[in-house]
PDB file of N, CA and C in Angstrom:
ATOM      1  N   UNK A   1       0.444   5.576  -9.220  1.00  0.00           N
ATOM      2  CA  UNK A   1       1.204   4.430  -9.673  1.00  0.00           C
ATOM      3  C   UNK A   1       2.700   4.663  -9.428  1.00  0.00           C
ATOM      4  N   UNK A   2       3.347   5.679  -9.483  1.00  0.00           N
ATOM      5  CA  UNK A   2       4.710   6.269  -9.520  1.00  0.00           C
ATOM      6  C   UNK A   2       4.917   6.257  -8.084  1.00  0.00           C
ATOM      7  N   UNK A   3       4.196   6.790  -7.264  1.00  0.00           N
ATOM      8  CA  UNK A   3       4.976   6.678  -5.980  1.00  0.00           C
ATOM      9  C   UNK A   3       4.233   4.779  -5.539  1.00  0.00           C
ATOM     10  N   UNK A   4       3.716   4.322  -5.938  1.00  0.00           N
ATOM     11  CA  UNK A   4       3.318   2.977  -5.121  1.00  0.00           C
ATOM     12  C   UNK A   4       5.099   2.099  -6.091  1.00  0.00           C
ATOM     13  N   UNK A   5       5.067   2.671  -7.093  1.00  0.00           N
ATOM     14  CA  UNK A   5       6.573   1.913  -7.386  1.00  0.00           C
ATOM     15  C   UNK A   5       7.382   2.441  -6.469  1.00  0.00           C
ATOM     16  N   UNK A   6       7.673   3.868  -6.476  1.00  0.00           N
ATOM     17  CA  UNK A   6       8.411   4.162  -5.406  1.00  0.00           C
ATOM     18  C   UNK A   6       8.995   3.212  -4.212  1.00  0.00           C
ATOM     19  N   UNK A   7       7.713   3.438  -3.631  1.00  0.00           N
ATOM     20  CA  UNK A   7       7.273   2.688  -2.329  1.00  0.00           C
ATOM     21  C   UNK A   7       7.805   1.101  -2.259  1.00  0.00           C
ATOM     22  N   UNK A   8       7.420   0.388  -3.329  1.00  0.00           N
ATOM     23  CA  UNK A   8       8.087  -0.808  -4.089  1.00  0.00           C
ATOM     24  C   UNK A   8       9.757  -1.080  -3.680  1.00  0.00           C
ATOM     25  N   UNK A   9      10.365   0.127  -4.436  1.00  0.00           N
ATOM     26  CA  UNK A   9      11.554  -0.359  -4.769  1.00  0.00           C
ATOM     27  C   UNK A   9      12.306  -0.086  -3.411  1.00  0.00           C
ATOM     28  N   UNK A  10      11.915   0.932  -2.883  1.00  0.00           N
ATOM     29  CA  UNK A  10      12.322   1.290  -1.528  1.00  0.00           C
ATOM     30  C   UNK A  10      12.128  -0.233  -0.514  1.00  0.00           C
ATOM     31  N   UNK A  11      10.978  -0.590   0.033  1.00  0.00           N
ATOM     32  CA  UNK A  11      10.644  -1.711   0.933  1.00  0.00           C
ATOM     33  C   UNK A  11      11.815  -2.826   0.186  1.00  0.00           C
ATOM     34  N   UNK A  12      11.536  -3.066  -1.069  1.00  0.00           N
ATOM     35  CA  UNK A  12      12.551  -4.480  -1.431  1.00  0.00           C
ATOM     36  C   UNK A  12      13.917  -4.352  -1.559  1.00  0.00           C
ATOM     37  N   UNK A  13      14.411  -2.555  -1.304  1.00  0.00           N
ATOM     38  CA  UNK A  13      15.775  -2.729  -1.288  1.00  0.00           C
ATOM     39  C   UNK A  13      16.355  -3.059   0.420  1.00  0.00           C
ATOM     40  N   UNK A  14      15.490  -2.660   1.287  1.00  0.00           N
ATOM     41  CA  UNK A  14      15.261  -2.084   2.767  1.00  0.00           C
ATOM     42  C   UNK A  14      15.056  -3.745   3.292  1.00  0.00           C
ATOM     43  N   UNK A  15      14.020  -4.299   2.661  1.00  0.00           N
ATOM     44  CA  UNK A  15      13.298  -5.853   3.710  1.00  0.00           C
ATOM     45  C   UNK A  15      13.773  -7.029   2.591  1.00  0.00           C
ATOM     46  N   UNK A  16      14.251  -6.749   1.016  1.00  0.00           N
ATOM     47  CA  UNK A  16      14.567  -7.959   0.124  1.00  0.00           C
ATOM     48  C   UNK A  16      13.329  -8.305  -0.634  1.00  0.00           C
ATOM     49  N   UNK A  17      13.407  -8.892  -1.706  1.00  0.00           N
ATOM     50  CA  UNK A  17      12.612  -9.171  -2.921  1.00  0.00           C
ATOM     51  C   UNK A  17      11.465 -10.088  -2.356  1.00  0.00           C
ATOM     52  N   UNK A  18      11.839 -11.101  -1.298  1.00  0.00           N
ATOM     53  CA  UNK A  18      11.222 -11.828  -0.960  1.00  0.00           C
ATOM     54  C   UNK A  18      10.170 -11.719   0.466  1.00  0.00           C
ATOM     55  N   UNK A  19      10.140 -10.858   0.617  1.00  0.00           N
ATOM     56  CA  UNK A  19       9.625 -10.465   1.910  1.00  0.00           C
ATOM     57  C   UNK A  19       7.927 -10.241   1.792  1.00  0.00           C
ATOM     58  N   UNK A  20       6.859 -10.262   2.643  1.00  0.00           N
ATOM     59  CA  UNK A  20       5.593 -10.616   2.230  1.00  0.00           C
ATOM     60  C   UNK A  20       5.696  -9.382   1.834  1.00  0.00           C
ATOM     61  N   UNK A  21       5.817  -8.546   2.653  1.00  0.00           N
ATOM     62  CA  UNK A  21       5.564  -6.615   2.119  1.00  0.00           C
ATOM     63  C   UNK A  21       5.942  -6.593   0.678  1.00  0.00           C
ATOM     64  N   UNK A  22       7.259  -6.927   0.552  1.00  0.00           N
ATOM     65  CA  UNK A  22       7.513  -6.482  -0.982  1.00  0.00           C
ATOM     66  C   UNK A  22       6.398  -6.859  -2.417  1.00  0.00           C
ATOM     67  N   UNK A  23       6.409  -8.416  -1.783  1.00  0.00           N
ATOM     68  CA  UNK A  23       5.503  -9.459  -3.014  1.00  0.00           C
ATOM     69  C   UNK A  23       4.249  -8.617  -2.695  1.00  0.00           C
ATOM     70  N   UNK A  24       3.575  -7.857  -1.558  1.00  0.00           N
ATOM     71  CA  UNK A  24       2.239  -7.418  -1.660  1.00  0.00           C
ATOM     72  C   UNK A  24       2.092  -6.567  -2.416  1.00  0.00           C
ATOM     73  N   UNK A  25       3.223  -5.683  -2.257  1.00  0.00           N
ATOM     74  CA  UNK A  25       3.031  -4.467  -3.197  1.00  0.00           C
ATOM     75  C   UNK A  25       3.495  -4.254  -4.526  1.00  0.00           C
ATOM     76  N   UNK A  26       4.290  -5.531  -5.108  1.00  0.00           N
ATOM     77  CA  UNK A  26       3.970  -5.829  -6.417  1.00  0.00           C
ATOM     78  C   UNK A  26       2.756  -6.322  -6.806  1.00  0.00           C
ATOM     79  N   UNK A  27       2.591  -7.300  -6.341  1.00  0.00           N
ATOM     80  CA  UNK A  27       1.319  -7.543  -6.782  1.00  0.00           C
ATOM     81  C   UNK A  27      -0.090  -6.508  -7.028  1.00  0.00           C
ATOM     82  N   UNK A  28       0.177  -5.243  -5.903  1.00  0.00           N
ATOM     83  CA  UNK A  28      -0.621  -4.334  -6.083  1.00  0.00           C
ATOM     84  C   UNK A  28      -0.496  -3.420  -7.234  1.00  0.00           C
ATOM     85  N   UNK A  29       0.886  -3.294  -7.275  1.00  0.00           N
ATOM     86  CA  UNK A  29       1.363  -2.520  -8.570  1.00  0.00           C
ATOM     87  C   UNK A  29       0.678  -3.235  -9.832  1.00  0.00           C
ATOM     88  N   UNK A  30       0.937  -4.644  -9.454  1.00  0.00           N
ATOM     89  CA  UNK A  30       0.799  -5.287 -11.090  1.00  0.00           C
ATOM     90  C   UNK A  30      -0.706  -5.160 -11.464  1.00  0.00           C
ATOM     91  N   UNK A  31      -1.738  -5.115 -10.229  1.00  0.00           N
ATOM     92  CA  UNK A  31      -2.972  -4.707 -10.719  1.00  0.00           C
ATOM     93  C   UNK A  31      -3.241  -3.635 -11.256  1.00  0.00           C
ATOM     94  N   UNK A  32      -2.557  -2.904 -10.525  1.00  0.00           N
ATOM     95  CA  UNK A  32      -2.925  -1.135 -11.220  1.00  0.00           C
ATOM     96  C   UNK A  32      -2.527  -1.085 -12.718  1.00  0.00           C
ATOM     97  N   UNK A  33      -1.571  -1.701 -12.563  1.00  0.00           N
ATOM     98  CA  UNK A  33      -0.616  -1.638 -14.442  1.00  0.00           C
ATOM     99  C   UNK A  33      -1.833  -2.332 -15.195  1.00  0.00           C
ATOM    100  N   UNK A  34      -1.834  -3.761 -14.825  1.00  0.00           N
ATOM    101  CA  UNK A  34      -2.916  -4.224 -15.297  1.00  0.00           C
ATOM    102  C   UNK A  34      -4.556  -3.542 -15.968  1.00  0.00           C
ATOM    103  N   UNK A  35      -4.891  -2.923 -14.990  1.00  0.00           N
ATOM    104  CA  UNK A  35      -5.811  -2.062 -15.170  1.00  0.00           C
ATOM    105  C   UNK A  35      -5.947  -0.658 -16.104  1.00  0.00           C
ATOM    106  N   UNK A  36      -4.567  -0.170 -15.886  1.00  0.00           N
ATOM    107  CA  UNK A  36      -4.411   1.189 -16.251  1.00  0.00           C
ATOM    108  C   UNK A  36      -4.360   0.743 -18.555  1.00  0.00           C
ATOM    109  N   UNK A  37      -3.433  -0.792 -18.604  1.00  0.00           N
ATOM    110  CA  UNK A  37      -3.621  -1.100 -19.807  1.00  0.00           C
ATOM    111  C   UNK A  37      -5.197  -1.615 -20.066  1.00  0.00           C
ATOM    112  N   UNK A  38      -5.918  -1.831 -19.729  1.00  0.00           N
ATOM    113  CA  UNK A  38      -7.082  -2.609 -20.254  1.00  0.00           C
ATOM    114  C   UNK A  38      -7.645  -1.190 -20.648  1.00  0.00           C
ATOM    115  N   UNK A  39      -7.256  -0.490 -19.477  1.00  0.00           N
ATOM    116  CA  UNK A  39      -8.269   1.053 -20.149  1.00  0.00           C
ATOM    117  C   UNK A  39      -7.585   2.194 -21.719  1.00  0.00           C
ATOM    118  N   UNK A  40      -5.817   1.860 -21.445  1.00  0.00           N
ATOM    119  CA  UNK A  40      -5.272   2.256 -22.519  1.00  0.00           C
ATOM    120  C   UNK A  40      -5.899   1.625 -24.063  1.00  0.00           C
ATOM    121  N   UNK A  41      -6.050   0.185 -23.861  1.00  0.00           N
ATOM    122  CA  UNK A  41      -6.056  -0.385 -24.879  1.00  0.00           C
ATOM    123  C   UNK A  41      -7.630  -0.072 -25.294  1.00  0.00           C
ATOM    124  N   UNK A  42      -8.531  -0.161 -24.291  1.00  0.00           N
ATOM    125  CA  UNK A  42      -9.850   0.131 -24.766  1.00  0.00           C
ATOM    126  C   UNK A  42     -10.198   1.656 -25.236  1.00  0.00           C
ATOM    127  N   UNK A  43      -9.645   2.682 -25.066  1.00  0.00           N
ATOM    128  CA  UNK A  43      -9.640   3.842 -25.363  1.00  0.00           C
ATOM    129  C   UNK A  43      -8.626   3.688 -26.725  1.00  0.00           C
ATOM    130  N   UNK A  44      -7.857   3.484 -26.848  1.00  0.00           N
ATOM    131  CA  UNK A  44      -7.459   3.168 -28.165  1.00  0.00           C
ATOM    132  C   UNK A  44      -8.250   2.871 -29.275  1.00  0.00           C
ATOM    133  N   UNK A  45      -8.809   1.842 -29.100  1.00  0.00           N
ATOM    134  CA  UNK A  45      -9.688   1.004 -29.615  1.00  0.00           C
ATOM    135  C   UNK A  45     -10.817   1.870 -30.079  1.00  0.00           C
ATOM    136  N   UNK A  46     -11.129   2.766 -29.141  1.00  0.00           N
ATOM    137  CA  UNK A  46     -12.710   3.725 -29.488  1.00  0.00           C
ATOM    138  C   UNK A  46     -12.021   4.928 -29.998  1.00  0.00           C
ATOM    139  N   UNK A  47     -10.582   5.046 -30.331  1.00  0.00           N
ATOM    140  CA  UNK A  47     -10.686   6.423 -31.080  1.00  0.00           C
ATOM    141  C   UNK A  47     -10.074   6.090 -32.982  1.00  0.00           C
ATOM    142  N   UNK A  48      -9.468   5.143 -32.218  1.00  0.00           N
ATOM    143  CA  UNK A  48      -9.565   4.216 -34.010  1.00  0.00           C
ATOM    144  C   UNK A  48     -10.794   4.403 -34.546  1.00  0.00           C
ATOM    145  N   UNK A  49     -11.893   3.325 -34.212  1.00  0.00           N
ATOM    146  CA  UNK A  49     -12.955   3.723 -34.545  1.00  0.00           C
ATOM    147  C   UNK A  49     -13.403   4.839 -34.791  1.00  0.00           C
ATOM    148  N   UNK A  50     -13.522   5.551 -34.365  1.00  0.00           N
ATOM    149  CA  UNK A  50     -14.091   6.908 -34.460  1.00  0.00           C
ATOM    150  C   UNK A  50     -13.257   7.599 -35.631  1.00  0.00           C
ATOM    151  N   UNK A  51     -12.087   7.350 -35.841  1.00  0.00           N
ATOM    152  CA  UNK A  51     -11.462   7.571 -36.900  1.00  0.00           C
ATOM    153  C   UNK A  51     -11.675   6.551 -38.401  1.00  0.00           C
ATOM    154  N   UNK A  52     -11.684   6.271 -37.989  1.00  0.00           N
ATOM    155  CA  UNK A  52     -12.227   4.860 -39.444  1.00  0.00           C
ATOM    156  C   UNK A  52     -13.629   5.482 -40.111  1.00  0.00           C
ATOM    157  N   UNK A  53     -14.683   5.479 -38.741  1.00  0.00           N
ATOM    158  CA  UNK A  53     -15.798   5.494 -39.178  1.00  0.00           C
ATOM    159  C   UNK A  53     -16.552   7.311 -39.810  1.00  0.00           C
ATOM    160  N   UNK A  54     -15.126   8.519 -39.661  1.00  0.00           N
ATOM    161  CA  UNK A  54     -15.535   9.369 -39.994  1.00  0.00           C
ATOM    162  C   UNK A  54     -15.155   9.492 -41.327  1.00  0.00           C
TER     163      UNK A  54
END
C-alpha cells in the first residue's frame, strides 16, 4: 500500500492530478484502503467479542 501511494504521488506530481495514470492509481489505492478497512473493522469486531464473551 505504501509504495503504490508512493507511486501515486510521484506520477501526479510528474503527469498532474488529472491524468488517466494518476486517477487509475487512486482509484487502485482507494480499493486497497477500502479493503484493508473492511478487514480492520471485521477483526475488530471478532476480538471484542471474544472479549465480552469471556
Amino acid at each position: 500500500m505504501d509504495s503504490l501511494k508512493s507511486e501515486l504521488i510521484e506520477i501526479g506530481l510528474l503527469m498532474g492530478l488529472n491524468h488517466p495514470t494518476t486517477v487509475s492509481l487512486s482509484q487502485r489505492l482507494d480499493k486497497l484502503i477500502l479493503e484493508f478497512q473492511k478487514y480492520s473493522f471485521s477483526w475488530g469486531s471478532v476480538r471484542k467479542m471474544r472479549i465480552y464473551n469471556d
